[in-house]
PDB file of N, CA and C in Angstrom:
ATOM      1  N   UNK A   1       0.860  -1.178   0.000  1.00  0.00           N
ATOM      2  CA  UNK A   1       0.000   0.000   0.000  1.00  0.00           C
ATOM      3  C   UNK A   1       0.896   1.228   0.000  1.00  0.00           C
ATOM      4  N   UNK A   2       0.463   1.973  -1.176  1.00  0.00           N
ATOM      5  CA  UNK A   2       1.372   3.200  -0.866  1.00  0.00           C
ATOM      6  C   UNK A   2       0.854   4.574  -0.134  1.00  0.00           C
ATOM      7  N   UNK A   3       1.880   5.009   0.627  1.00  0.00           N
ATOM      8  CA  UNK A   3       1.035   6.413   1.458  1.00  0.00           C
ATOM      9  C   UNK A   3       0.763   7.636   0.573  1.00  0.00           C
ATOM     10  N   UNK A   4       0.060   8.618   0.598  1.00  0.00           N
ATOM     11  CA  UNK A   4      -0.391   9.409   0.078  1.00  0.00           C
ATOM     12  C   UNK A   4       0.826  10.748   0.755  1.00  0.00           C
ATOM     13  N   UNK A   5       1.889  11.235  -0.361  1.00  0.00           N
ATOM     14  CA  UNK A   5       2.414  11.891  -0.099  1.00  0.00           C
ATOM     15  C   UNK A   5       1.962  13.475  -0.291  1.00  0.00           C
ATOM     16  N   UNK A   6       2.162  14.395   0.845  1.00  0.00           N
ATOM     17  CA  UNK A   6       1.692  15.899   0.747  1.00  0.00           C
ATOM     18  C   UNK A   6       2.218  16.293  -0.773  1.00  0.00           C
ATOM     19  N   UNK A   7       1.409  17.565  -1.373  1.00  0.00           N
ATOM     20  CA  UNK A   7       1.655  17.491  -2.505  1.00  0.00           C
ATOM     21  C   UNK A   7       1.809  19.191  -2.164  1.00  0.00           C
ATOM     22  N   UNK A   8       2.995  19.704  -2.996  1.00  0.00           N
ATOM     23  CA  UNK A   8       2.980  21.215  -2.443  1.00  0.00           C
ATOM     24  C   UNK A   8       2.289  22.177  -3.285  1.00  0.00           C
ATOM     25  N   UNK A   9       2.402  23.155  -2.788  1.00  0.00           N
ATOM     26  CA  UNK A   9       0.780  24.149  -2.894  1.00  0.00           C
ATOM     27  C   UNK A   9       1.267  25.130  -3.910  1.00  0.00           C
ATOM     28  N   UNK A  10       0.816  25.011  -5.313  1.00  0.00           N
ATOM     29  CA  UNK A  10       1.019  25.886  -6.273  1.00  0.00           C
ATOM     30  C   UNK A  10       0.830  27.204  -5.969  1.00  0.00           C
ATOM     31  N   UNK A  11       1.013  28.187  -6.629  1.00  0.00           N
ATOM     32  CA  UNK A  11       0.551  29.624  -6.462  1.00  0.00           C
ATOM     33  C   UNK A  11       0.659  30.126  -8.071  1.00  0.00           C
ATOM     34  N   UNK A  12      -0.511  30.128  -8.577  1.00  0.00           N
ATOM     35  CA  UNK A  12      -0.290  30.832  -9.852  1.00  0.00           C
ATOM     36  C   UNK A  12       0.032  31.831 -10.374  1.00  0.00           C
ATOM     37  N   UNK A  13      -0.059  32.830  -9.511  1.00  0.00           N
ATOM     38  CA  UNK A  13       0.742  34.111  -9.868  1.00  0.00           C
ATOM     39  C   UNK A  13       2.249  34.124 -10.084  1.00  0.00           C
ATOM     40  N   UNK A  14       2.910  34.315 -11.191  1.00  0.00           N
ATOM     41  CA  UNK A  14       4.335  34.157 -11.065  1.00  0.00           C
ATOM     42  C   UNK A  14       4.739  35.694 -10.953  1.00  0.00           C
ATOM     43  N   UNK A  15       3.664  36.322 -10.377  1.00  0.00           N
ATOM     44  CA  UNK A  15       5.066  37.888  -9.997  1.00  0.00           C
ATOM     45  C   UNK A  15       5.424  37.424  -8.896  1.00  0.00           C
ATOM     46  N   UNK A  16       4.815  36.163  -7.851  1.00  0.00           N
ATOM     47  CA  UNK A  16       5.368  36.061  -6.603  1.00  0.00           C
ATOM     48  C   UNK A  16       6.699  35.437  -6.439  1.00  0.00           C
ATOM     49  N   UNK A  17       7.069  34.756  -7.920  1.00  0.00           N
ATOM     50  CA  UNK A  17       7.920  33.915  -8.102  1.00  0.00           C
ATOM     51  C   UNK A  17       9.461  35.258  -8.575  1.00  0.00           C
ATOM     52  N   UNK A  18       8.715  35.818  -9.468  1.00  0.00           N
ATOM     53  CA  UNK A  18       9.711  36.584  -9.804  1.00  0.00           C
ATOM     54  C   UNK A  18       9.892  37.729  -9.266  1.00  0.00           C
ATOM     55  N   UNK A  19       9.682  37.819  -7.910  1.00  0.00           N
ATOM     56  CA  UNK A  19      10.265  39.264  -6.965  1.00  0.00           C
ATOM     57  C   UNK A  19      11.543  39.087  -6.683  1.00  0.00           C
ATOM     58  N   UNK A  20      11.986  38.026  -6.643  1.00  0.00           N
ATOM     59  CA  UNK A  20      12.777  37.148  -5.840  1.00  0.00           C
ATOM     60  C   UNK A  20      13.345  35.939  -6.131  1.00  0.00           C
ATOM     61  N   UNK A  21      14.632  35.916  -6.442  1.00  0.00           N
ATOM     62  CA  UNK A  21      14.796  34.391  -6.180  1.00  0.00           C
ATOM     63  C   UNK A  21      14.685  32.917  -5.423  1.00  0.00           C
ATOM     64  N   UNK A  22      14.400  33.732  -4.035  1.00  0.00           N
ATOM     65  CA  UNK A  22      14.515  32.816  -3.492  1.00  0.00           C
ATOM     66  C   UNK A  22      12.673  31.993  -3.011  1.00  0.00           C
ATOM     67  N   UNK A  23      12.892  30.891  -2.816  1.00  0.00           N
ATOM     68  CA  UNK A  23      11.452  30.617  -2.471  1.00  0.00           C
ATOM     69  C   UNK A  23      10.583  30.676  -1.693  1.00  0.00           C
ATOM     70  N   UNK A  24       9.479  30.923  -2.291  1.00  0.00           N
ATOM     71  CA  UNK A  24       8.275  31.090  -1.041  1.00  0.00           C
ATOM     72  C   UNK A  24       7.815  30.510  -0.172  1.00  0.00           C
ATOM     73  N   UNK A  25       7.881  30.431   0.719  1.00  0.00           N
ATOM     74  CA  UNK A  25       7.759  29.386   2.157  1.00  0.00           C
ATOM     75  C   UNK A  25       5.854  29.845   2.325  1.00  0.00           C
ATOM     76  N   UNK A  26       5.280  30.752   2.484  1.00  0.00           N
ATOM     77  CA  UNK A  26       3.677  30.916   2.453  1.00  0.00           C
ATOM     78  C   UNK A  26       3.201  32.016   1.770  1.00  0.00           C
ATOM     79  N   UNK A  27       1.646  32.017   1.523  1.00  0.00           N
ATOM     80  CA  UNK A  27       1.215  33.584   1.176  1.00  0.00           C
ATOM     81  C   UNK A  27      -0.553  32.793   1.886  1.00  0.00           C
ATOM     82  N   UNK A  28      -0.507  34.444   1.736  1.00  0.00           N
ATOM     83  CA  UNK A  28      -2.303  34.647   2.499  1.00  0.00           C
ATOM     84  C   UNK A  28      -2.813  35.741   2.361  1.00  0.00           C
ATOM     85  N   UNK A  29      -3.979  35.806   2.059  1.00  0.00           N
ATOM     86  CA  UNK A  29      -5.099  36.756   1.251  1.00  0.00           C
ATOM     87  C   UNK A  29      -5.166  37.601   2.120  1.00  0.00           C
ATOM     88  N   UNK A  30      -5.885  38.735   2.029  1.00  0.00           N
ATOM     89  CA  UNK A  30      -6.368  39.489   3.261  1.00  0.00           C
ATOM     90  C   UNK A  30      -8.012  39.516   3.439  1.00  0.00           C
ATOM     91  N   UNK A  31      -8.396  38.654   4.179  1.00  0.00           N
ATOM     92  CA  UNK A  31     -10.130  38.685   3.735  1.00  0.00           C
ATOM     93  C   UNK A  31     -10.741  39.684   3.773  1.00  0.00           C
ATOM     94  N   UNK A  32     -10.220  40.959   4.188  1.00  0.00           N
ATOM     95  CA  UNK A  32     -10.987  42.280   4.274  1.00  0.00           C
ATOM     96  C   UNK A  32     -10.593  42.881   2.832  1.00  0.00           C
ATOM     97  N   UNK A  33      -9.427  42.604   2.332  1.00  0.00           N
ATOM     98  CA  UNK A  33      -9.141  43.484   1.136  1.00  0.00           C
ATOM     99  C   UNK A  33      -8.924  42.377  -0.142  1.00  0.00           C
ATOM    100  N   UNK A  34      -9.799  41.989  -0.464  1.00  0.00           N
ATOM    101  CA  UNK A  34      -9.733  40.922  -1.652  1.00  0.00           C
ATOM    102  C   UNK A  34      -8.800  40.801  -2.411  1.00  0.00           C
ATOM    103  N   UNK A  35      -8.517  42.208  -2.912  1.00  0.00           N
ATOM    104  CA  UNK A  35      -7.364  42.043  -3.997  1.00  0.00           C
ATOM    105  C   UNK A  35      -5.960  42.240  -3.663  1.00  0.00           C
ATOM    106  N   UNK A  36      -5.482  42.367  -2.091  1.00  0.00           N
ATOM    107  CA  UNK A  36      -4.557  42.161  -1.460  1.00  0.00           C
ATOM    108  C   UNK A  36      -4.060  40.958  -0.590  1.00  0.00           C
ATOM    109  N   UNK A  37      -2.524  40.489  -1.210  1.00  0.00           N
ATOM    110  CA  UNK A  37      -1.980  39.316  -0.496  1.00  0.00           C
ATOM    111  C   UNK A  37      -0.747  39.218  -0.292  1.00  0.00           C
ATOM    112  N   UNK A  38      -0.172  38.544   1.012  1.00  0.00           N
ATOM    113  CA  UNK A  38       1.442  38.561   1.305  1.00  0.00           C
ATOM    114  C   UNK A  38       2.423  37.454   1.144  1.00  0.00           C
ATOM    115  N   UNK A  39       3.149  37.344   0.974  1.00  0.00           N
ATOM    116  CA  UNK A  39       4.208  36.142   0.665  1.00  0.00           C
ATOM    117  C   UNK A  39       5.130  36.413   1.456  1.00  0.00           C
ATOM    118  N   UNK A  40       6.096  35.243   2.131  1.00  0.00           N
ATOM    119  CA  UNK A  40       6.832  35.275   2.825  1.00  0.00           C
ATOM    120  C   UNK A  40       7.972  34.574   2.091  1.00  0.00           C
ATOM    121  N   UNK A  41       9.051  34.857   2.306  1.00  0.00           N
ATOM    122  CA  UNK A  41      10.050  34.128   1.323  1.00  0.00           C
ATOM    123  C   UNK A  41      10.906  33.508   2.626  1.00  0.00           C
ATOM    124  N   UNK A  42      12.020  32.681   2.066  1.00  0.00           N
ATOM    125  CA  UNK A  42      13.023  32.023   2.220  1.00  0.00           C
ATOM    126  C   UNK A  42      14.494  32.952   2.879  1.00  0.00           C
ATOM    127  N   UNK A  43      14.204  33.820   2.587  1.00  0.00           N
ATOM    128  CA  UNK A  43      15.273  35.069   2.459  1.00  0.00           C
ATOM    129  C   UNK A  43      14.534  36.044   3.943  1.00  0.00           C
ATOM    130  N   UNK A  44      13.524  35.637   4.298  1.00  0.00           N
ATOM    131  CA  UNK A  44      12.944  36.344   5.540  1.00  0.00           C
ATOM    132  C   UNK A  44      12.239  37.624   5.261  1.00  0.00           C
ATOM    133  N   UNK A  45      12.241  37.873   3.950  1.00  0.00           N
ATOM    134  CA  UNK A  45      11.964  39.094   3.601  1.00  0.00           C
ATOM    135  C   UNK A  45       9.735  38.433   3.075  1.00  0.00           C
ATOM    136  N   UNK A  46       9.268  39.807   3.374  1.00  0.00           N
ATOM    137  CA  UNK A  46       7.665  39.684   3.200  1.00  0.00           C
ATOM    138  C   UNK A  46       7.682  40.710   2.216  1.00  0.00           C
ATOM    139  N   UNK A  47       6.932  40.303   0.652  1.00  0.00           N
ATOM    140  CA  UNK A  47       5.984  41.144   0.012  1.00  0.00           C
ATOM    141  C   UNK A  47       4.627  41.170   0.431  1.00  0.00           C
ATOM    142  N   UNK A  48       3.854  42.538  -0.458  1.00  0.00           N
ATOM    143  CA  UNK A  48       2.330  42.586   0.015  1.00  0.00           C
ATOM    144  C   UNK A  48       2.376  42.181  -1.662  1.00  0.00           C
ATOM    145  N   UNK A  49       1.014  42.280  -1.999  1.00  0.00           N
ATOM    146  CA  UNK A  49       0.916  42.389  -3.323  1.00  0.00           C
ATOM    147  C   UNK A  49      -0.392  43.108  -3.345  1.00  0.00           C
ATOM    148  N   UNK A  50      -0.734  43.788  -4.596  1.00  0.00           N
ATOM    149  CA  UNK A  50      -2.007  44.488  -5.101  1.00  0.00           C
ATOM    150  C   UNK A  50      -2.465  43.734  -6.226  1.00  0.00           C
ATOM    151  N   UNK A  51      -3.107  42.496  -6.298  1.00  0.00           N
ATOM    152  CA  UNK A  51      -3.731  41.874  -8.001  1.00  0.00           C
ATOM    153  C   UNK A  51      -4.081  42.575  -8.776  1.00  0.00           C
ATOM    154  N   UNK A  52      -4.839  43.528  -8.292  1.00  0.00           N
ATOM    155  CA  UNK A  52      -5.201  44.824  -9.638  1.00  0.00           C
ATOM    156  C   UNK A  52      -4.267  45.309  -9.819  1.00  0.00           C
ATOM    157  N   UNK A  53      -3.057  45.075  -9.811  1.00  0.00           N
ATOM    158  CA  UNK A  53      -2.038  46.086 -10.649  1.00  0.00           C
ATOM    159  C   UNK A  53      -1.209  44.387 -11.128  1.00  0.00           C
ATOM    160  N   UNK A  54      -1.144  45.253 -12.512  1.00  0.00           N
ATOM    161  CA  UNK A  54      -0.234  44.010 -13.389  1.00  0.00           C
ATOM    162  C   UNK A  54       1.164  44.274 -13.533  1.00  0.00           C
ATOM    163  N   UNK A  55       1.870  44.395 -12.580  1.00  0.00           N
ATOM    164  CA  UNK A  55       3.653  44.655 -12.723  1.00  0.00           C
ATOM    165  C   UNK A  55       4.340  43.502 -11.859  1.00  0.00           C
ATOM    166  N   UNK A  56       5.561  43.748 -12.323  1.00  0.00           N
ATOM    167  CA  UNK A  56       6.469  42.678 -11.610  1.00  0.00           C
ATOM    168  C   UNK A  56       6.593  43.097  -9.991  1.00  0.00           C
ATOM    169  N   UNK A  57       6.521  43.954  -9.632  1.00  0.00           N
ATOM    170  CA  UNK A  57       7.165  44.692  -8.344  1.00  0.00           C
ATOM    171  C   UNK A  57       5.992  44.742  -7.041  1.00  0.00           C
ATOM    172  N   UNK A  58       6.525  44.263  -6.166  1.00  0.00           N
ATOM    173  CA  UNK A  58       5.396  44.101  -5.305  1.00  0.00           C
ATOM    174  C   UNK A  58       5.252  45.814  -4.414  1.00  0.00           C
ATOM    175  N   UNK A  59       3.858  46.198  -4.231  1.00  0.00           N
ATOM    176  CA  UNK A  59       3.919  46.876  -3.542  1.00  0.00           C
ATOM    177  C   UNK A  59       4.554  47.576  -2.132  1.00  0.00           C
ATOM    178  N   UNK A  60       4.793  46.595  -1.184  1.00  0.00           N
ATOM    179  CA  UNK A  60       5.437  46.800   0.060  1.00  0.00           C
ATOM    180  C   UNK A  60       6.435  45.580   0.386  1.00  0.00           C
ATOM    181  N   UNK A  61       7.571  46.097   0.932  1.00  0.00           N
ATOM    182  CA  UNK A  61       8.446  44.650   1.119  1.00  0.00           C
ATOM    183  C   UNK A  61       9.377  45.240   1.950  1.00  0.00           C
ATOM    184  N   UNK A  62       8.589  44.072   3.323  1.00  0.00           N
ATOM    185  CA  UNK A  62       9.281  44.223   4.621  1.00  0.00           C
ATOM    186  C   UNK A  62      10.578  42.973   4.913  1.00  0.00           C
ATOM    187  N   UNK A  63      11.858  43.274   5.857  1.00  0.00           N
ATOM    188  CA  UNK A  63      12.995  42.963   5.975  1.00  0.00           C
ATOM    189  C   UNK A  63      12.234  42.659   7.058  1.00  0.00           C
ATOM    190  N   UNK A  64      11.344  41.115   7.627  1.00  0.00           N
ATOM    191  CA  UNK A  64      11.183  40.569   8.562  1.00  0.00           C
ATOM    192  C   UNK A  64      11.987  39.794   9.720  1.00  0.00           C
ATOM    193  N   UNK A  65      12.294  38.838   9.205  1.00  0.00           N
ATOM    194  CA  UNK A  65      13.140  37.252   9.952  1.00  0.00           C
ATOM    195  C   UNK A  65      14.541  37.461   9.525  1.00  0.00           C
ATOM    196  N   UNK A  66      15.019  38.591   8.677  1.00  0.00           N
ATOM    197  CA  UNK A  66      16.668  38.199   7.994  1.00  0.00           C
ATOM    198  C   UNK A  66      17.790  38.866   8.532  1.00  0.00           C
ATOM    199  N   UNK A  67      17.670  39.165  10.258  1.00  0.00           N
ATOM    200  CA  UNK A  67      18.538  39.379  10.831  1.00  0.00           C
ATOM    201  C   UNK A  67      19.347  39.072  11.294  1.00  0.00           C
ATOM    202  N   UNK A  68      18.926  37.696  11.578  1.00  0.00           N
ATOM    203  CA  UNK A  68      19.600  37.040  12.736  1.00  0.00           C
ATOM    204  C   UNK A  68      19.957  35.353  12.011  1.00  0.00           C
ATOM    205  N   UNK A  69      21.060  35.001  11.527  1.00  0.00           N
ATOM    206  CA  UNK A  69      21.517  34.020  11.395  1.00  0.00           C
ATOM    207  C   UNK A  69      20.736  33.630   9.652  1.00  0.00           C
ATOM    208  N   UNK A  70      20.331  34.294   8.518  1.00  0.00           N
ATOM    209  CA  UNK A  70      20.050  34.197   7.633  1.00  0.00           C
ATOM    210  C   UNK A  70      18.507  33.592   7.895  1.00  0.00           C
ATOM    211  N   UNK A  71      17.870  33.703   9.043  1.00  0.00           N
ATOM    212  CA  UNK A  71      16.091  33.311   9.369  1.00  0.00           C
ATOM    213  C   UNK A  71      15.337  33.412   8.199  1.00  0.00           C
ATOM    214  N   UNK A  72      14.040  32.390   7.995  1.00  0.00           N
ATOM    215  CA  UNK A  72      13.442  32.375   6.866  1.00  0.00           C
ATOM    216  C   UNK A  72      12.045  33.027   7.591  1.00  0.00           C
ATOM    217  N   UNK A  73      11.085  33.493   6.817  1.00  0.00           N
ATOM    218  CA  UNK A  73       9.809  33.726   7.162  1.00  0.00           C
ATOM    219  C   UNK A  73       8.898  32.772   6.472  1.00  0.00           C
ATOM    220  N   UNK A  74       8.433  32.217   7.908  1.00  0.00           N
ATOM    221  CA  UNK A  74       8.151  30.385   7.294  1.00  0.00           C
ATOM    222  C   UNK A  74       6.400  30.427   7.499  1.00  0.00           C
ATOM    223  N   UNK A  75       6.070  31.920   8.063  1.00  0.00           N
ATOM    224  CA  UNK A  75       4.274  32.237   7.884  1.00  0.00           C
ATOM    225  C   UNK A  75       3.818  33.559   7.698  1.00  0.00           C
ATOM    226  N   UNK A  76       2.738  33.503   7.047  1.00  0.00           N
ATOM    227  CA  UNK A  76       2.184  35.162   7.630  1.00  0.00           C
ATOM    228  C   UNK A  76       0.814  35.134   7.352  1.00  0.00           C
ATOM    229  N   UNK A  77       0.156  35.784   8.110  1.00  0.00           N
ATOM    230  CA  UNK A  77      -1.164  35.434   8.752  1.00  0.00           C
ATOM    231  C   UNK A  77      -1.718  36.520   8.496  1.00  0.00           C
ATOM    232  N   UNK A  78      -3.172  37.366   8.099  1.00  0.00           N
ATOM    233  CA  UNK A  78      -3.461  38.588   8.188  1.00  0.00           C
ATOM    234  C   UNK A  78      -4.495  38.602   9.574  1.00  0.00           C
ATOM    235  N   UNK A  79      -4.936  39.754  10.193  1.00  0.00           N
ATOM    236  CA  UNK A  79      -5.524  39.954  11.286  1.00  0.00           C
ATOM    237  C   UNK A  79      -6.803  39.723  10.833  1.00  0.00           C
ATOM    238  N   UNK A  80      -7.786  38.707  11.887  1.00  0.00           N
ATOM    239  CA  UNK A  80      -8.853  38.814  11.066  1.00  0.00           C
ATOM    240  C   UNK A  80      -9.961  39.910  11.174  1.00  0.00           C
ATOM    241  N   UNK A  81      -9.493  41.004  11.783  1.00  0.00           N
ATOM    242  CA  UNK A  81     -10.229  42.038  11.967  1.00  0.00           C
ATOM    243  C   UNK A  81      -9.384  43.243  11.405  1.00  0.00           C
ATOM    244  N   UNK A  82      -8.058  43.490  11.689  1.00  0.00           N
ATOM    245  CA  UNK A  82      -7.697  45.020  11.060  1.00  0.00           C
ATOM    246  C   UNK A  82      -6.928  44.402  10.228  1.00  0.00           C
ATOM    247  N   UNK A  83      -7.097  45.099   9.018  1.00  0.00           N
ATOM    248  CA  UNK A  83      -6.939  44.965   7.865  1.00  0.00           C
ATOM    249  C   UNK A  83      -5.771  45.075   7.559  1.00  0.00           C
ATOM    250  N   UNK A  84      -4.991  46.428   8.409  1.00  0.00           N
ATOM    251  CA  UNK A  84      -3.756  46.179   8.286  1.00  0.00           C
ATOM    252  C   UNK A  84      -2.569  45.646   8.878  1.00  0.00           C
ATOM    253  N   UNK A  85      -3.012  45.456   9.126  1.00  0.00           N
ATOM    254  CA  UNK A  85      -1.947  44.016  10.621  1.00  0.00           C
ATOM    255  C   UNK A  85      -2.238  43.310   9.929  1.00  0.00           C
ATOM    256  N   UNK A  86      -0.195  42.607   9.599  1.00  0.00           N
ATOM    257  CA  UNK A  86       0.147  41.280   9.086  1.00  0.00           C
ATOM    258  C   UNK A  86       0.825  40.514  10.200  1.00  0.00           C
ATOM    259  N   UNK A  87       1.251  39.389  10.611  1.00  0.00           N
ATOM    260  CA  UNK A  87       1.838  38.655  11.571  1.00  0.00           C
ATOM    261  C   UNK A  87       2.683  37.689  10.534  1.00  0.00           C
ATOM    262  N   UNK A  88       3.836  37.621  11.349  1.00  0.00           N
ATOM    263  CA  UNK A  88       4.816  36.222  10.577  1.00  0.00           C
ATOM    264  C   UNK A  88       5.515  36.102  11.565  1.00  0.00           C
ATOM    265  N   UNK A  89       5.926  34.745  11.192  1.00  0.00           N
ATOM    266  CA  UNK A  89       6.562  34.108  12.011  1.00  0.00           C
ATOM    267  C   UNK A  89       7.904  33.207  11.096  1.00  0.00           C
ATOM    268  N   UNK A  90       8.995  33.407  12.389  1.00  0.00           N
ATOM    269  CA  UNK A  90       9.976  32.993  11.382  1.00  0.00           C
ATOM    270  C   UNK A  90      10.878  31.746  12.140  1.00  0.00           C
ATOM    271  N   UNK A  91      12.402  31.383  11.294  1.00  0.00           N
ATOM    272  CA  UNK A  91      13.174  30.404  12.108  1.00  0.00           C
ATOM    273  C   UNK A  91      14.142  31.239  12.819  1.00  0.00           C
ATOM    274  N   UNK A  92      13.909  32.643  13.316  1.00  0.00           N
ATOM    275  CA  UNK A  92      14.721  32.690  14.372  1.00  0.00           C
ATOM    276  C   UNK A  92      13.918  32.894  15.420  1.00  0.00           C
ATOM    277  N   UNK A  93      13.023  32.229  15.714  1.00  0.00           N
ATOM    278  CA  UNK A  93      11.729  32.138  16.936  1.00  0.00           C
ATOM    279  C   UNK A  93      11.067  33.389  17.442  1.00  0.00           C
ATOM    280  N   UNK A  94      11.089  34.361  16.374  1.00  0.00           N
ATOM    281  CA  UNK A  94       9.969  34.964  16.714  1.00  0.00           C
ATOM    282  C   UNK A  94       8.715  35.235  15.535  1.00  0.00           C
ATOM    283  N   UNK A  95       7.300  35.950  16.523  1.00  0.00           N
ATOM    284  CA  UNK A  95       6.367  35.857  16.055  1.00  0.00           C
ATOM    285  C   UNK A  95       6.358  37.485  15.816  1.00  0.00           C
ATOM    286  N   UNK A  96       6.276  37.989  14.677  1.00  0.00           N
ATOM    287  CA  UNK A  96       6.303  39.628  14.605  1.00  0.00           C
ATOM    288  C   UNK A  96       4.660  40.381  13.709  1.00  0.00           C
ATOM    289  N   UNK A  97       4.524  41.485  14.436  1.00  0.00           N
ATOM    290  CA  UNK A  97       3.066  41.951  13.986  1.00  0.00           C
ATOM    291  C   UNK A  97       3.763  43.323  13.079  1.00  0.00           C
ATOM    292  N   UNK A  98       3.377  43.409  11.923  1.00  0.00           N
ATOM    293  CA  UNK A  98       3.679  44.801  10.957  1.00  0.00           C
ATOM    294  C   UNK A  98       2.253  45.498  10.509  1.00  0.00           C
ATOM    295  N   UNK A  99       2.362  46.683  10.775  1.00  0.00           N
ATOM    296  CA  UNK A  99       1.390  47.547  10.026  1.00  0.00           C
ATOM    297  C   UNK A  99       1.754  48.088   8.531  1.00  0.00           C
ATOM    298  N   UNK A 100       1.195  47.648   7.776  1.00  0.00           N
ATOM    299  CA  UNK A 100       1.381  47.692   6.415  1.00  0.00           C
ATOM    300  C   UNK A 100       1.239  49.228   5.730  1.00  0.00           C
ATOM    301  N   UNK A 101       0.680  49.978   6.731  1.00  0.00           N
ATOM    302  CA  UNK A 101       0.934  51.561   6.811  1.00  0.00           C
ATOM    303  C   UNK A 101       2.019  51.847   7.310  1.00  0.00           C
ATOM    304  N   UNK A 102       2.458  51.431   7.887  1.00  0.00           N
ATOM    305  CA  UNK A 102       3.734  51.999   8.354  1.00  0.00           C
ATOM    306  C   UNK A 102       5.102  50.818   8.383  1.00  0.00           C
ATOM    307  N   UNK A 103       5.531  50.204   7.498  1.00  0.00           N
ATOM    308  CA  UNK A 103       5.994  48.853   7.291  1.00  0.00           C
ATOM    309  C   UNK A 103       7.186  48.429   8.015  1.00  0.00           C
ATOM    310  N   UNK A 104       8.035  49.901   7.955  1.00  0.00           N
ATOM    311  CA  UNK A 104       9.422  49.904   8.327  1.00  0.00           C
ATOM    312  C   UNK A 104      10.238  49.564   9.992  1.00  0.00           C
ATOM    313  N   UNK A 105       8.607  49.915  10.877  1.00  0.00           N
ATOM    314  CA  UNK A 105       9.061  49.209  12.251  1.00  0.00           C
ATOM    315  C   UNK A 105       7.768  48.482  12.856  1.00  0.00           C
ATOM    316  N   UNK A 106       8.277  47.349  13.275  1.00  0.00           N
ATOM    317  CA  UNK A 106       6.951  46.088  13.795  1.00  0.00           C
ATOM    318  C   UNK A 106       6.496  46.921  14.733  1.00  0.00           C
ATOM    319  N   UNK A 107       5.471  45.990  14.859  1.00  0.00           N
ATOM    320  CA  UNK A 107       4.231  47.421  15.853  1.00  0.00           C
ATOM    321  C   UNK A 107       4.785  46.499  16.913  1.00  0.00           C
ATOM    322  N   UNK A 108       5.008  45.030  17.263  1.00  0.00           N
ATOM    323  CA  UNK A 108       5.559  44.419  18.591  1.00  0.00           C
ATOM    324  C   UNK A 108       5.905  42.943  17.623  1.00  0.00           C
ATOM    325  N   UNK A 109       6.989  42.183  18.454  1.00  0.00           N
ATOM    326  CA  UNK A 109       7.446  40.872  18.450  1.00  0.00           C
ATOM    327  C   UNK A 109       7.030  40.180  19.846  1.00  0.00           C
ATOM    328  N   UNK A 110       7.417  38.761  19.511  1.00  0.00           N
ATOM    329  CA  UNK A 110       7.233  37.859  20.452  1.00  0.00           C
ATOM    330  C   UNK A 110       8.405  36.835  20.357  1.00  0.00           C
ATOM    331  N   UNK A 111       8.619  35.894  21.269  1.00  0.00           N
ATOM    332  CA  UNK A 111      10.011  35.144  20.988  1.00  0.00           C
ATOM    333  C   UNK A 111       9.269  33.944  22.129  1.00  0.00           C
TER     334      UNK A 111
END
């Protein structure tokens, strides 16, 4: 009998592919803003994206997890109430909250 091996999770958009070389570890919609979604890469670094706009370049792109020992950003979660609060979580053990208005400093971490 053979086991049913996990099968990994396409993403059809290839601007997510081509921001970056390196690979995408997750992405997640924002259920309040339909046509907005985030990816977390390999490199620790987070894009947002805008679907209504057709370019290579992602709108916002935060320097999350890639401080400390080359850390990947291995989730990111949107708030299910404010819209702009993203959460990720990475491999240097922490859990970090970003406001996507203001991208450049986490609103708080956790470890």
């Amino acid at each position: 009998i053979r086991t049913a091996q996990p099968q990994p999770i396409v993403f059809c958009d290839q601007r997510v592919k081509q921001a970056t070389p390196d690979p995408v570890r997750d992405v997640a919609c924002n259920e309040h803003m339909e046509h907005q979604f985030a990816a977390g890469y390999e490199s620790g670094e987070i894009a947002i994206w805008d679907k209504r706009i057709n370019r290579a370049a992602c709108d916002i792109r935060i320097k999350a997890h890639n401080n400390l020992n080359n850390a990947q950003a291995r989730s990111v979660a949107w708030h299910p109430i404010r819209r702009e609060l993203l959460a990720s979580g990475g491999t240097d053990y922490f859990c970090r909250v970003w406001d996507i208005n203001q991208p450049t400093a986490e609103r708080f971490s956790v470890q």
